[in-house]
PDB file of N, CA and C in Angstrom:
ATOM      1  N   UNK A   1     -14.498   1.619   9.208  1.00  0.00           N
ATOM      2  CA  UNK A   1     -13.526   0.776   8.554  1.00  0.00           C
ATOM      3  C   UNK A   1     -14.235  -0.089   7.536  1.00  0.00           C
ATOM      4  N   UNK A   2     -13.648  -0.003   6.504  1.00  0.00           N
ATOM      5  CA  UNK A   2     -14.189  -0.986   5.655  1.00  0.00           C
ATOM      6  C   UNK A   2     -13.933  -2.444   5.786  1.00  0.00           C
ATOM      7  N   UNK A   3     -15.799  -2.660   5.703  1.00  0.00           N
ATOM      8  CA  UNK A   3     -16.119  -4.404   6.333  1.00  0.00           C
ATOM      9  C   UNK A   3     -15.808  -5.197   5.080  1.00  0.00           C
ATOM     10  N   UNK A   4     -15.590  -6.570   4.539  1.00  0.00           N
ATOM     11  CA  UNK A   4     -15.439  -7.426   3.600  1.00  0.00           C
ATOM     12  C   UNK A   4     -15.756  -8.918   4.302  1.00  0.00           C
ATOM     13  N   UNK A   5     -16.519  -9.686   4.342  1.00  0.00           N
ATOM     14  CA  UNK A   5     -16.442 -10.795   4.322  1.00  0.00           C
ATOM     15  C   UNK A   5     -16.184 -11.117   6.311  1.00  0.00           C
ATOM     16  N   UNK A   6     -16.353 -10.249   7.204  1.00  0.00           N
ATOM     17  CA  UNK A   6     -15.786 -10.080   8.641  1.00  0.00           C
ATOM     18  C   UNK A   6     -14.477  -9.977   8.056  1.00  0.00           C
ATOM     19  N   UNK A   7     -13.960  -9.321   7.592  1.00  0.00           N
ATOM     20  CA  UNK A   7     -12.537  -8.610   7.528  1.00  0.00           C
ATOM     21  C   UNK A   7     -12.538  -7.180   7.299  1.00  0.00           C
ATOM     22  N   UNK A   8     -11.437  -6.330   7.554  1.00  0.00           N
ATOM     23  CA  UNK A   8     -11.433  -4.762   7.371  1.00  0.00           C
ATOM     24  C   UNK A   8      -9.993  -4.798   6.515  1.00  0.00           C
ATOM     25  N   UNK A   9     -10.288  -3.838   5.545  1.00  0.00           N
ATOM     26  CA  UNK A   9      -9.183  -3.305   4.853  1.00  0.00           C
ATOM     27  C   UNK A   9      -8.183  -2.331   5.232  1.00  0.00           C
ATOM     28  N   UNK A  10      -7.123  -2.288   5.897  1.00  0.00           N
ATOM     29  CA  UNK A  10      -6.869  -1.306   6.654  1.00  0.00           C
ATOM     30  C   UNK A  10      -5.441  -0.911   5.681  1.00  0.00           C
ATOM     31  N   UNK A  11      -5.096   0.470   5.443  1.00  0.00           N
ATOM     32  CA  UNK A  11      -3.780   0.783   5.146  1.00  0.00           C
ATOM     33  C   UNK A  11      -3.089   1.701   5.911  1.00  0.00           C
ATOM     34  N   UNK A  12      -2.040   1.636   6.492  1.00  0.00           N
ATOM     35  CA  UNK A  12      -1.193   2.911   7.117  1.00  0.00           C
ATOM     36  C   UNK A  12      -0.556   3.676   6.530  1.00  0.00           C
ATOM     37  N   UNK A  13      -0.656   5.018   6.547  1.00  0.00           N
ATOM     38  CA  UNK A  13      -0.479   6.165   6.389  1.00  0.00           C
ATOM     39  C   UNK A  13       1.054   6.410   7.335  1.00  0.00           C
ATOM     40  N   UNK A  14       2.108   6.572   6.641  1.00  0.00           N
ATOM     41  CA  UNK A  14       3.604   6.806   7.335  1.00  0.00           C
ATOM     42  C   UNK A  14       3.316   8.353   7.620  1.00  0.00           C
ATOM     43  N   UNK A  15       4.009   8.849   8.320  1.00  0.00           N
ATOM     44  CA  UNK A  15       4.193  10.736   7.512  1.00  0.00           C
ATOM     45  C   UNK A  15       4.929  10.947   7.141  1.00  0.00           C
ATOM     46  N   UNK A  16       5.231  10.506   5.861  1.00  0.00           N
ATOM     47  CA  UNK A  16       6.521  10.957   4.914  1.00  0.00           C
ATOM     48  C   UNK A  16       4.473  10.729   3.536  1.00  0.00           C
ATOM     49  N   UNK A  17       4.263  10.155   3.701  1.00  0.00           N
ATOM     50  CA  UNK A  17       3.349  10.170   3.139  1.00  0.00           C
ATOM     51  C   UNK A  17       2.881   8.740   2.267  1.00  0.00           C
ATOM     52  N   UNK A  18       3.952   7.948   2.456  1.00  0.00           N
ATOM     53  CA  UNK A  18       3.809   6.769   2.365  1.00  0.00           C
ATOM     54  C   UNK A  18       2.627   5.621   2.780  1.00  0.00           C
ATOM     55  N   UNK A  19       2.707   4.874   1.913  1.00  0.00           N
ATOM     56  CA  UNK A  19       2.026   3.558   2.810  1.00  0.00           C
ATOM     57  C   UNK A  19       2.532   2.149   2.894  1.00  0.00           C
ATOM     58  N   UNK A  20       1.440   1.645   3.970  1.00  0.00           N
ATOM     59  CA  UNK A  20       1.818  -0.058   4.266  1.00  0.00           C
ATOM     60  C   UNK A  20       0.530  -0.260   4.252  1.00  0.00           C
ATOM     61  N   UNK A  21       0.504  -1.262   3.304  1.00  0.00           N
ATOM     62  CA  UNK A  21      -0.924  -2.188   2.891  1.00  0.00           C
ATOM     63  C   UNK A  21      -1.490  -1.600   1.721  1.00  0.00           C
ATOM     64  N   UNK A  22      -2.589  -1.601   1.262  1.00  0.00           N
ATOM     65  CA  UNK A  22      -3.832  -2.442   2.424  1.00  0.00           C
ATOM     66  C   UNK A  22      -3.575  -3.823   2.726  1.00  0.00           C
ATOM     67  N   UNK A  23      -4.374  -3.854   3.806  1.00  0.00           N
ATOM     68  CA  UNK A  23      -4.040  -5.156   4.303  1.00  0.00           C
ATOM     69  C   UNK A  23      -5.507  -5.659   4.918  1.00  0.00           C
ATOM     70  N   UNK A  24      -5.860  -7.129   4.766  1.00  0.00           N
ATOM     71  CA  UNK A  24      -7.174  -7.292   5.788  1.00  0.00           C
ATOM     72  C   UNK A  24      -7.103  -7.862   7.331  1.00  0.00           C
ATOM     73  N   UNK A  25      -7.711  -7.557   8.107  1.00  0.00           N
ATOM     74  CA  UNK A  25      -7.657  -7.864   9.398  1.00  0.00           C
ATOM     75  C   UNK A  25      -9.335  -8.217   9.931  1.00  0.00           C
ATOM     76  N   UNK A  26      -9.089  -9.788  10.450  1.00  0.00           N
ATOM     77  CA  UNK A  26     -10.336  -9.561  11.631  1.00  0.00           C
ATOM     78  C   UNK A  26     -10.422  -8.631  12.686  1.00  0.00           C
ATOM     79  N   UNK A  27     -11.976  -8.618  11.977  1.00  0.00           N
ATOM     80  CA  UNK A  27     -12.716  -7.533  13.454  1.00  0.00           C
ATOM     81  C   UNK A  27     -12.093  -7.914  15.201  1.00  0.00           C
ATOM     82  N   UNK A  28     -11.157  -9.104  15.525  1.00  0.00           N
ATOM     83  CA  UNK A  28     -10.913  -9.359  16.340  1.00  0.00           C
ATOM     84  C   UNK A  28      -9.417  -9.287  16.837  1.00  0.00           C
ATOM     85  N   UNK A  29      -8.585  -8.811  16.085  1.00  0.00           N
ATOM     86  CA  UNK A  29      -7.323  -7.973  15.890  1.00  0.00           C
ATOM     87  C   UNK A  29      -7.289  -6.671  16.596  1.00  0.00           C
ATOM     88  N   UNK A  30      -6.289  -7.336  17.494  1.00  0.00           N
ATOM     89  CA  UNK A  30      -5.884  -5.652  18.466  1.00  0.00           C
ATOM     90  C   UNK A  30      -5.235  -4.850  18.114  1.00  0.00           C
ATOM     91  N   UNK A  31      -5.001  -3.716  18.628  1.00  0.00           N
ATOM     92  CA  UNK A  31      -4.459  -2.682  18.167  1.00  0.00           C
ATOM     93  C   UNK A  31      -2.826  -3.042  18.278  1.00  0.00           C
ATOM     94  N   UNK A  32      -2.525  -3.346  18.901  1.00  0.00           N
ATOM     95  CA  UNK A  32      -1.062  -4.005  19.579  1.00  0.00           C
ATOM     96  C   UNK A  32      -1.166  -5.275  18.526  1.00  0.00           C
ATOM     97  N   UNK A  33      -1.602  -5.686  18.021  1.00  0.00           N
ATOM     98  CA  UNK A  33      -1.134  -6.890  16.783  1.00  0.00           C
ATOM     99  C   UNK A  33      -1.441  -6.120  15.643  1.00  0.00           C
ATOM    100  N   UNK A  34      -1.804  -4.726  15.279  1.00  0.00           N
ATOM    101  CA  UNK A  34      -1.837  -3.999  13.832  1.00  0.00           C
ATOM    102  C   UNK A  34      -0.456  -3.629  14.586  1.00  0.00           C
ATOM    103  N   UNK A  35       0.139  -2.692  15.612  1.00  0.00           N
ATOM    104  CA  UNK A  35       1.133  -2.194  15.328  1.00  0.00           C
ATOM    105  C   UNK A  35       2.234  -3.116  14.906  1.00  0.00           C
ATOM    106  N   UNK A  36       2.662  -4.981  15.592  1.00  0.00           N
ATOM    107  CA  UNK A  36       3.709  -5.231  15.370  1.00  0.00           C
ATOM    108  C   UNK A  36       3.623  -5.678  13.937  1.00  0.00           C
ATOM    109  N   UNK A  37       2.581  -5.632  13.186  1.00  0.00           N
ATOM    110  CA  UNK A  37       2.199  -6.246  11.689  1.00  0.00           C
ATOM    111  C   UNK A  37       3.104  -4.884  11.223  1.00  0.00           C
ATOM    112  N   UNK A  38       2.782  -3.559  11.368  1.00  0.00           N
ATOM    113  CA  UNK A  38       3.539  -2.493  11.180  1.00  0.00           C
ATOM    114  C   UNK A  38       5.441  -2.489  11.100  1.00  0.00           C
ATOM    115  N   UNK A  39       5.696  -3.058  12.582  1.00  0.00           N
ATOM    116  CA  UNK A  39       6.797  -3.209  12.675  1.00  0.00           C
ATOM    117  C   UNK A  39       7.875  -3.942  11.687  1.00  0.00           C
ATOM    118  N   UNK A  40       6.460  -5.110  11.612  1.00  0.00           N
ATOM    119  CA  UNK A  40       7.317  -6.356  10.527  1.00  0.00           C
ATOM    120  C   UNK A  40       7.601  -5.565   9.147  1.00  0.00           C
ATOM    121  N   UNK A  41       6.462  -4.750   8.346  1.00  0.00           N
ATOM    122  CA  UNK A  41       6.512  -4.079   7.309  1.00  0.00           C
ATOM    123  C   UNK A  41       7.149  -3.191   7.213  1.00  0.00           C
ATOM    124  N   UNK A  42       7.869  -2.314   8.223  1.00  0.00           N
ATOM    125  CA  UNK A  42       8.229  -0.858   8.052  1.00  0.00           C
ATOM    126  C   UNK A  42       9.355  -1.234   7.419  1.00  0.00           C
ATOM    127  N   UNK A  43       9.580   0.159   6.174  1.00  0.00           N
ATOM    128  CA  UNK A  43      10.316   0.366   4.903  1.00  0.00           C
ATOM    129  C   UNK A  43      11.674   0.145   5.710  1.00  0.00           C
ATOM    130  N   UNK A  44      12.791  -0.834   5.186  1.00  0.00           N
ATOM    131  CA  UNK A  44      14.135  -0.313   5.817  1.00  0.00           C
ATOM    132  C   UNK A  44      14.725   0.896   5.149  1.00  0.00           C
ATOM    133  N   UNK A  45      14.071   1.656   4.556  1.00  0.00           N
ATOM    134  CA  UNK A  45      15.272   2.763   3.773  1.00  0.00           C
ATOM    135  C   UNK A  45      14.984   4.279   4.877  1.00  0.00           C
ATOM    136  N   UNK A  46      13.480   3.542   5.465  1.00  0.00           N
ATOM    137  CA  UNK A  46      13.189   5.017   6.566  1.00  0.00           C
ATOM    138  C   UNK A  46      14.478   5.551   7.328  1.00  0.00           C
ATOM    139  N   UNK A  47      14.705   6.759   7.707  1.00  0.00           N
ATOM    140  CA  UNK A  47      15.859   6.840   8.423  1.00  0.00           C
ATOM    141  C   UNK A  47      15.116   6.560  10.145  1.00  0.00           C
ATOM    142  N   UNK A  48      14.471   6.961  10.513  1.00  0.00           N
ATOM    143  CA  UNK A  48      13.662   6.930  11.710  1.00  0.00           C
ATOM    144  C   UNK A  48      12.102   5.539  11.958  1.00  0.00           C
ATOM    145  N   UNK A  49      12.667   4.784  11.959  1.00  0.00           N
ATOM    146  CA  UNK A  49      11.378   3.650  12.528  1.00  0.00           C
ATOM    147  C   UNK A  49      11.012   3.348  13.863  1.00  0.00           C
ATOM    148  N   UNK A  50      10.253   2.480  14.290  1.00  0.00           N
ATOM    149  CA  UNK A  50      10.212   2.539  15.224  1.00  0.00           C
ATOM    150  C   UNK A  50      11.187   1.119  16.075  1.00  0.00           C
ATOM    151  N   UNK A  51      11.361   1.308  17.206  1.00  0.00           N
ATOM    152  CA  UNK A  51      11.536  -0.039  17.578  1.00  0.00           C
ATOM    153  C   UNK A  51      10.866  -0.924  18.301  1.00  0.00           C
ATOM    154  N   UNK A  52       9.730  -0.568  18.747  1.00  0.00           N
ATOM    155  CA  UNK A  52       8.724  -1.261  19.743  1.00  0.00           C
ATOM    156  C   UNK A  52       7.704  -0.759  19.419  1.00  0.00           C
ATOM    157  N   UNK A  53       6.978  -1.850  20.285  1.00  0.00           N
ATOM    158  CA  UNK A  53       5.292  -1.438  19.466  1.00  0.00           C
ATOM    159  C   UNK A  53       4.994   0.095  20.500  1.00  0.00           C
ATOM    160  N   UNK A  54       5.664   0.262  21.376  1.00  0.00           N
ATOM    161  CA  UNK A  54       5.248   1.631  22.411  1.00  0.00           C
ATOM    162  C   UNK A  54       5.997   2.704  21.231  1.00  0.00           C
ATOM    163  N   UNK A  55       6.204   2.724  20.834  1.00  0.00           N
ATOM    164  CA  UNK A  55       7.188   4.245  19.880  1.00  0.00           C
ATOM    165  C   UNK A  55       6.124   4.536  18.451  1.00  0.00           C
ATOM    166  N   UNK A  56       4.991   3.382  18.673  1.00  0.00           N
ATOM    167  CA  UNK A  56       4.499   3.441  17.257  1.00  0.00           C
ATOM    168  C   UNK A  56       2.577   3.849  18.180  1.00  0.00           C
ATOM    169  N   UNK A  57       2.567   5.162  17.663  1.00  0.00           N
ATOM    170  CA  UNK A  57       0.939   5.253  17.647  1.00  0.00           C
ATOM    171  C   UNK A  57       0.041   5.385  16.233  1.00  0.00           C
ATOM    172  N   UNK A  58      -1.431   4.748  16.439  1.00  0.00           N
ATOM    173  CA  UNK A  58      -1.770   4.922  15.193  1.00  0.00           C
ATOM    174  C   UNK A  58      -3.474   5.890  15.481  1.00  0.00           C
ATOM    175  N   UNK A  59      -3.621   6.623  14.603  1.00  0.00           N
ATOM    176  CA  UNK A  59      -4.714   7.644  14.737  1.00  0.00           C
ATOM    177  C   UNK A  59      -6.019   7.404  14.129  1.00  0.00           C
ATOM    178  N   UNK A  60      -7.338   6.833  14.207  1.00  0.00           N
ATOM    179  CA  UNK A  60      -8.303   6.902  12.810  1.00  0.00           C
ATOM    180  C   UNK A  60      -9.133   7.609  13.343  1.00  0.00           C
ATOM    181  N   UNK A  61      -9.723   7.889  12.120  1.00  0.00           N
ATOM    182  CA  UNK A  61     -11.179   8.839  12.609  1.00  0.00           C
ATOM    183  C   UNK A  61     -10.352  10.079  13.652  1.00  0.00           C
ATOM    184  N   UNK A  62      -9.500  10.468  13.861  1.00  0.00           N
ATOM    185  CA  UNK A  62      -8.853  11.344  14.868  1.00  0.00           C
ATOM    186  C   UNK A  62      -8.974  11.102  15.908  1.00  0.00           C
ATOM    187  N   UNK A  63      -8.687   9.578  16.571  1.00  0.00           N
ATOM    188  CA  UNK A  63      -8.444   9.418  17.773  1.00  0.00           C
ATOM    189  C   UNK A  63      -7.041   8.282  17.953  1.00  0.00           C
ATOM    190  N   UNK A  64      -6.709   8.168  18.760  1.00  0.00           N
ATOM    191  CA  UNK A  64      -5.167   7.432  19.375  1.00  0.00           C
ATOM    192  C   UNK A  64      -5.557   6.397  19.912  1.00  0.00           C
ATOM    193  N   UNK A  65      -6.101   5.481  19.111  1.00  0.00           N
ATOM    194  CA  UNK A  65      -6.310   4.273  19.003  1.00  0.00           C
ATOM    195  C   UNK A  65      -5.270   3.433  20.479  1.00  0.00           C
ATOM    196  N   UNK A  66      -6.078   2.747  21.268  1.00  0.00           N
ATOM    197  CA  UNK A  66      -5.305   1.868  22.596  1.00  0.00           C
ATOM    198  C   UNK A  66      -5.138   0.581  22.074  1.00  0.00           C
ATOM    199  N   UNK A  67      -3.458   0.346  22.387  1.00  0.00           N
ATOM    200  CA  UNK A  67      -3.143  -1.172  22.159  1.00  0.00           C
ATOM    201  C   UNK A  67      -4.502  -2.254  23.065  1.00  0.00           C
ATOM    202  N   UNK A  68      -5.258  -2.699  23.907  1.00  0.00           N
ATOM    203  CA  UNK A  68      -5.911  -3.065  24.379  1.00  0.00           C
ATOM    204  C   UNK A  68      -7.391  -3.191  23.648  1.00  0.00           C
ATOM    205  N   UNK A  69      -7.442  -2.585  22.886  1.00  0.00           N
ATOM    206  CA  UNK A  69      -8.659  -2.035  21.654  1.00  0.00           C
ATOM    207  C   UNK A  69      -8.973  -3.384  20.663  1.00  0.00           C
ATOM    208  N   UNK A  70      -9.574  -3.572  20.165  1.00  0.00           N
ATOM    209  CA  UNK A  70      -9.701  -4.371  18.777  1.00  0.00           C
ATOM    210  C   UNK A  70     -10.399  -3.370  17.596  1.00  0.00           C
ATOM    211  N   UNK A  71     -10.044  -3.849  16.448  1.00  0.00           N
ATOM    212  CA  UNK A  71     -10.410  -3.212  15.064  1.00  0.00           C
ATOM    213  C   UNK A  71     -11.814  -3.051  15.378  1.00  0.00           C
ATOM    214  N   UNK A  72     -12.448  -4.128  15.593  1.00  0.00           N
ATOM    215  CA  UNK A  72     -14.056  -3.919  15.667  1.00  0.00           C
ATOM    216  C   UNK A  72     -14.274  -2.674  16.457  1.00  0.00           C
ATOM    217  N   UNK A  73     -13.945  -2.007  17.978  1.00  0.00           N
ATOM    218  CA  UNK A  73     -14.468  -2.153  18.552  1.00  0.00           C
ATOM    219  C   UNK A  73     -13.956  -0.427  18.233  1.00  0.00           C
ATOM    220  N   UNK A  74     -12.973  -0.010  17.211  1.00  0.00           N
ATOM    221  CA  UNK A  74     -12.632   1.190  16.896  1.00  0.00           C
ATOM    222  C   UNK A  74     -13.187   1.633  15.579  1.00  0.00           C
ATOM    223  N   UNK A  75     -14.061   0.837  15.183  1.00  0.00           N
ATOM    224  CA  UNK A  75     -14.512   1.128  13.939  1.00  0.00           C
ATOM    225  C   UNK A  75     -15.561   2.173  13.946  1.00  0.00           C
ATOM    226  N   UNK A  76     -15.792   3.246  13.130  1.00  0.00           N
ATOM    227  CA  UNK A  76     -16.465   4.307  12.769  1.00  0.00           C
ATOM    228  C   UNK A  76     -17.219   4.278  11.659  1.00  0.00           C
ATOM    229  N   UNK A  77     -18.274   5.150  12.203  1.00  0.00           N
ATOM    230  CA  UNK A  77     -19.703   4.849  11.129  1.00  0.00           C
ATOM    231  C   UNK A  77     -19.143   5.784   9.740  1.00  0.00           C
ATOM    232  N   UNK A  78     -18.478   6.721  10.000  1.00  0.00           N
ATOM    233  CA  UNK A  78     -17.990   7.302   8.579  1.00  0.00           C
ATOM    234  C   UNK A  78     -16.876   6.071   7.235  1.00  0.00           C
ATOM    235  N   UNK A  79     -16.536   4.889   8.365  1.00  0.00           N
ATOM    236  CA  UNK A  79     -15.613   4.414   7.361  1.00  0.00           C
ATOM    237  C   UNK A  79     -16.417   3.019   6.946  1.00  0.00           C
ATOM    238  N   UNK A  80     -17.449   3.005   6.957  1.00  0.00           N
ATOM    239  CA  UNK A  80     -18.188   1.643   6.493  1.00  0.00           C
ATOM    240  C   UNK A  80     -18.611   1.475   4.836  1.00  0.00           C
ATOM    241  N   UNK A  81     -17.890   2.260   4.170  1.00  0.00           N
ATOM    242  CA  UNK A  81     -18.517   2.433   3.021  1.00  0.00           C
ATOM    243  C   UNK A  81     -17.928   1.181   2.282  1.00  0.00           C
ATOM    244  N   UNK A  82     -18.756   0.059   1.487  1.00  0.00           N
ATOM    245  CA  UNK A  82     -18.436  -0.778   0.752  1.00  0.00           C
ATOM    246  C   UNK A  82     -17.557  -1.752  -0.128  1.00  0.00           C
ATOM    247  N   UNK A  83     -16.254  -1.873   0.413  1.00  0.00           N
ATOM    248  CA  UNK A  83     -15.066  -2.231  -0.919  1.00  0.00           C
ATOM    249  C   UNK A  83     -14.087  -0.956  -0.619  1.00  0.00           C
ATOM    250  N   UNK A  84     -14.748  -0.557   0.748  1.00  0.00           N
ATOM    251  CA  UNK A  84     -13.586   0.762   0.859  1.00  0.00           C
ATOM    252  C   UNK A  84     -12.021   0.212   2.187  1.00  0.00           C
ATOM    253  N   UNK A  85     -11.453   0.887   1.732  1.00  0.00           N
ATOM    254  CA  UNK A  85     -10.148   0.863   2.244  1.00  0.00           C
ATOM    255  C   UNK A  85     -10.088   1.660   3.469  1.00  0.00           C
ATOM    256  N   UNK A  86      -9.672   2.065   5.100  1.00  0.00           N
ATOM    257  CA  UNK A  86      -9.651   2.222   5.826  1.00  0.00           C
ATOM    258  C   UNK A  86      -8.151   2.670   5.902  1.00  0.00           C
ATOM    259  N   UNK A  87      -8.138   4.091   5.889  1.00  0.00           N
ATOM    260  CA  UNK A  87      -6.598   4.474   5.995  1.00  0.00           C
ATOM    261  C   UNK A  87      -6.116   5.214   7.544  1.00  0.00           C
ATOM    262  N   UNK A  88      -5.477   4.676   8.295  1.00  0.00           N
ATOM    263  CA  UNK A  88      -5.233   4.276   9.562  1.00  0.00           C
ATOM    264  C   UNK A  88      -3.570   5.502   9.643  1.00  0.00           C
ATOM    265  N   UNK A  89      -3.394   6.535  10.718  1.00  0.00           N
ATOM    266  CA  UNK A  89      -2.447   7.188  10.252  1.00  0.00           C
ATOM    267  C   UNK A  89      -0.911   6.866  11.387  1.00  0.00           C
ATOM    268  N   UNK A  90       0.248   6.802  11.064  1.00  0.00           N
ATOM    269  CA  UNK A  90       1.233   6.465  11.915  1.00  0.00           C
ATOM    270  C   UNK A  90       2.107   7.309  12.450  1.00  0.00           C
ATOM    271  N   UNK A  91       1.926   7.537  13.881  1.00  0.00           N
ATOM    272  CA  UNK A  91       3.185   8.466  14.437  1.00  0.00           C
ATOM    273  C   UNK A  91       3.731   7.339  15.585  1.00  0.00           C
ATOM    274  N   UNK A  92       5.236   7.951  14.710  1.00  0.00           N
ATOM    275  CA  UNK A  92       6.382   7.346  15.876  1.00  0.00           C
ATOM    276  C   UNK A  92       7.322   8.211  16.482  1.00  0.00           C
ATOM    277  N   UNK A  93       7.176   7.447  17.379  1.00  0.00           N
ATOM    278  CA  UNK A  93       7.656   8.830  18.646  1.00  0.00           C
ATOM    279  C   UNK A  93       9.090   8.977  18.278  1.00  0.00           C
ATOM    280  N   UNK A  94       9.911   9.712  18.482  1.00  0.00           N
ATOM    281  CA  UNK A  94      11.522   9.572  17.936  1.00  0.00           C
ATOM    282  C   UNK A  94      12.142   9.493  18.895  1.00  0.00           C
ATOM    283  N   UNK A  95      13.119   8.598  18.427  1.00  0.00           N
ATOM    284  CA  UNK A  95      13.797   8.409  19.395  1.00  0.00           C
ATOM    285  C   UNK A  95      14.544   9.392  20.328  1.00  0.00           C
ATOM    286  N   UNK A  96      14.941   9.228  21.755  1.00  0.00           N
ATOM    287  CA  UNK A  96      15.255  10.378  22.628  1.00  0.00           C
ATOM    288  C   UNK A  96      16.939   9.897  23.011  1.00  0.00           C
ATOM    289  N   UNK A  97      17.648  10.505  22.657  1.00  0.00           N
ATOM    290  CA  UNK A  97      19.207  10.824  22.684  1.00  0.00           C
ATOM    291  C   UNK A  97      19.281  10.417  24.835  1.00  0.00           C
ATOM    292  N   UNK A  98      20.411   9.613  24.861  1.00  0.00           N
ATOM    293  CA  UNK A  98      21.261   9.688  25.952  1.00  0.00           C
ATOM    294  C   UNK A  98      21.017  11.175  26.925  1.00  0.00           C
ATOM    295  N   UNK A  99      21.756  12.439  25.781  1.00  0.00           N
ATOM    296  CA  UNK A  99      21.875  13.468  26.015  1.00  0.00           C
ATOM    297  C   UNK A  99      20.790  14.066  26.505  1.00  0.00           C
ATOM    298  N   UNK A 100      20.338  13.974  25.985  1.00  0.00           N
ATOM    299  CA  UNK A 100      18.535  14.491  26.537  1.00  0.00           C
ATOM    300  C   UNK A 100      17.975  14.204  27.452  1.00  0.00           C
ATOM    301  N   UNK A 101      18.241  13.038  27.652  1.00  0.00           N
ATOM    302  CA  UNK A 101      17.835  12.422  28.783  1.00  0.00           C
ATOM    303  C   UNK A 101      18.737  12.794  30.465  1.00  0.00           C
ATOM    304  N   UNK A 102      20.183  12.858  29.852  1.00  0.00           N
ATOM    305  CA  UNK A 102      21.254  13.452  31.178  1.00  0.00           C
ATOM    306  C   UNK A 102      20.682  14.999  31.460  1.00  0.00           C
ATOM    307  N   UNK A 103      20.318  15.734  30.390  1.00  0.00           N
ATOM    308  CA  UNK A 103      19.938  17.106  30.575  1.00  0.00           C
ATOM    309  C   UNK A 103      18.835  17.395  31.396  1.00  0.00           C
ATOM    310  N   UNK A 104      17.979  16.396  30.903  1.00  0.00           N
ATOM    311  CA  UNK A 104      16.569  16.419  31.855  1.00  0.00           C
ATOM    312  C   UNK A 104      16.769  15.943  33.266  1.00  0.00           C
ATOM    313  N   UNK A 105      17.621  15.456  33.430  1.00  0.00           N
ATOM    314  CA  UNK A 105      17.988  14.900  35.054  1.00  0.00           C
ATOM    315  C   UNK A 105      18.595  15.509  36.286  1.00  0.00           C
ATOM    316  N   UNK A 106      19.730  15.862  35.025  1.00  0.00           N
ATOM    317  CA  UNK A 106      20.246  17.560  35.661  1.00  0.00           C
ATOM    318  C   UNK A 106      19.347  18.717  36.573  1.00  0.00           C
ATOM    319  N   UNK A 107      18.375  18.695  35.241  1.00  0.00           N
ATOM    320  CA  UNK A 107      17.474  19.673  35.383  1.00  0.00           C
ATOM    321  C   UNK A 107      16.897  19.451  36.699  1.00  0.00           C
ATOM    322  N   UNK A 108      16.038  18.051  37.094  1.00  0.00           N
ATOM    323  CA  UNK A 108      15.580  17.691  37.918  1.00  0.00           C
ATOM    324  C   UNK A 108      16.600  17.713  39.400  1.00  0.00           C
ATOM    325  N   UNK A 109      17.973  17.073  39.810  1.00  0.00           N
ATOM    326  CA  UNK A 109      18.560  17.585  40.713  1.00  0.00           C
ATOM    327  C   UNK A 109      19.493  18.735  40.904  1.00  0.00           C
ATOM    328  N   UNK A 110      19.141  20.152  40.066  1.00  0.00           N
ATOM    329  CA  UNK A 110      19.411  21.041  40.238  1.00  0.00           C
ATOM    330  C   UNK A 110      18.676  22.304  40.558  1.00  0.00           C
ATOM    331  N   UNK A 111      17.809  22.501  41.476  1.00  0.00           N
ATOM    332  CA  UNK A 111      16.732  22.660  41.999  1.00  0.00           C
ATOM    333  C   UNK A 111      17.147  23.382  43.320  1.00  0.00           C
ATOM    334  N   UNK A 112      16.970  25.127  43.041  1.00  0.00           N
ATOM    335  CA  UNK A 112      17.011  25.789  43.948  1.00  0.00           C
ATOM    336  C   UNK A 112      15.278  26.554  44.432  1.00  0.00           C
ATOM    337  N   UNK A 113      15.724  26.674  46.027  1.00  0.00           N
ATOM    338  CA  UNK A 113      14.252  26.530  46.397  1.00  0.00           C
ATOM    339  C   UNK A 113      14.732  27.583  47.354  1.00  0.00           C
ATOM    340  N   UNK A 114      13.931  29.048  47.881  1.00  0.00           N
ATOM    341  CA  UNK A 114      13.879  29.710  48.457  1.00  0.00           C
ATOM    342  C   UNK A 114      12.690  29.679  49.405  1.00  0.00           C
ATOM    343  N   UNK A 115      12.347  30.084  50.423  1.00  0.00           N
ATOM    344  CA  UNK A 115      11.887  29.790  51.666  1.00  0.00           C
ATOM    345  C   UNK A 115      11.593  31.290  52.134  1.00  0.00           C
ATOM    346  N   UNK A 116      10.290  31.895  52.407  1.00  0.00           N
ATOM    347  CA  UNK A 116      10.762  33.362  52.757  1.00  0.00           C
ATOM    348  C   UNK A 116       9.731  33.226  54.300  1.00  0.00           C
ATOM    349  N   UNK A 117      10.212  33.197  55.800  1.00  0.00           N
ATOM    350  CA  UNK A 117       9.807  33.148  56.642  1.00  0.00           C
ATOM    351  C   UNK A 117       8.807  34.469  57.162  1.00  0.00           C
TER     352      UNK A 117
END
């Protein structure tokens, strides 16, 4: 991640291909205070956002960054390069329909079980 002054430049990567930021953050910023900084920013024209910081994961360096984490402590030796920007990527889980949820339940107490003595 790019260092500045004990700050990191971080921008999120939507997948529509969009972004939010850059933005700077202390090395002492959790992962769970980048996502609700996320929350506050996300575009209203998205059709799909998130609504909680649990629906929102973020990826760097190709790993799934833990709310419990701090910036420092996820930072990678590939992103230290000078005045550089740190692009951080966002998946949100979508939301799961009523329906989907009755179907899956179904599923679960409809459960035939054969027995062969």
């Amino acid at each position: 991640m790019a260092v500045s002054q004990d700050q990191f430049e971080i921008k999120f990567r939507l997948s529509d291909g969009s972004d939010i930021g850059p933005k700077s953050f202390p090395p002492a910023t959790s992962i769970a205070t980048l996502k609700e900084s996320i929350l506050a920013q996300w575009p209203k024209d998205k059709e799909y956002g998130p609504r909680t910081v649990k629906d929102v994961k973020l990826i760097s360096a190709g790993k799934i960054l833990e709310n419990n984490r701090t910036v420092g402590e996820c930072q990678s030796p590939l992103c230290d390069l000078p005045g550089g920007v740190t692009t951080m990527h966002v998946v949100v889980q979508p939301p799961s329909s009523e329906k989907e949820k009755k179907v899956a339940d179904e599923a679960k107490q409809n459960k035939c079980v054969c027995v062969i003595l």
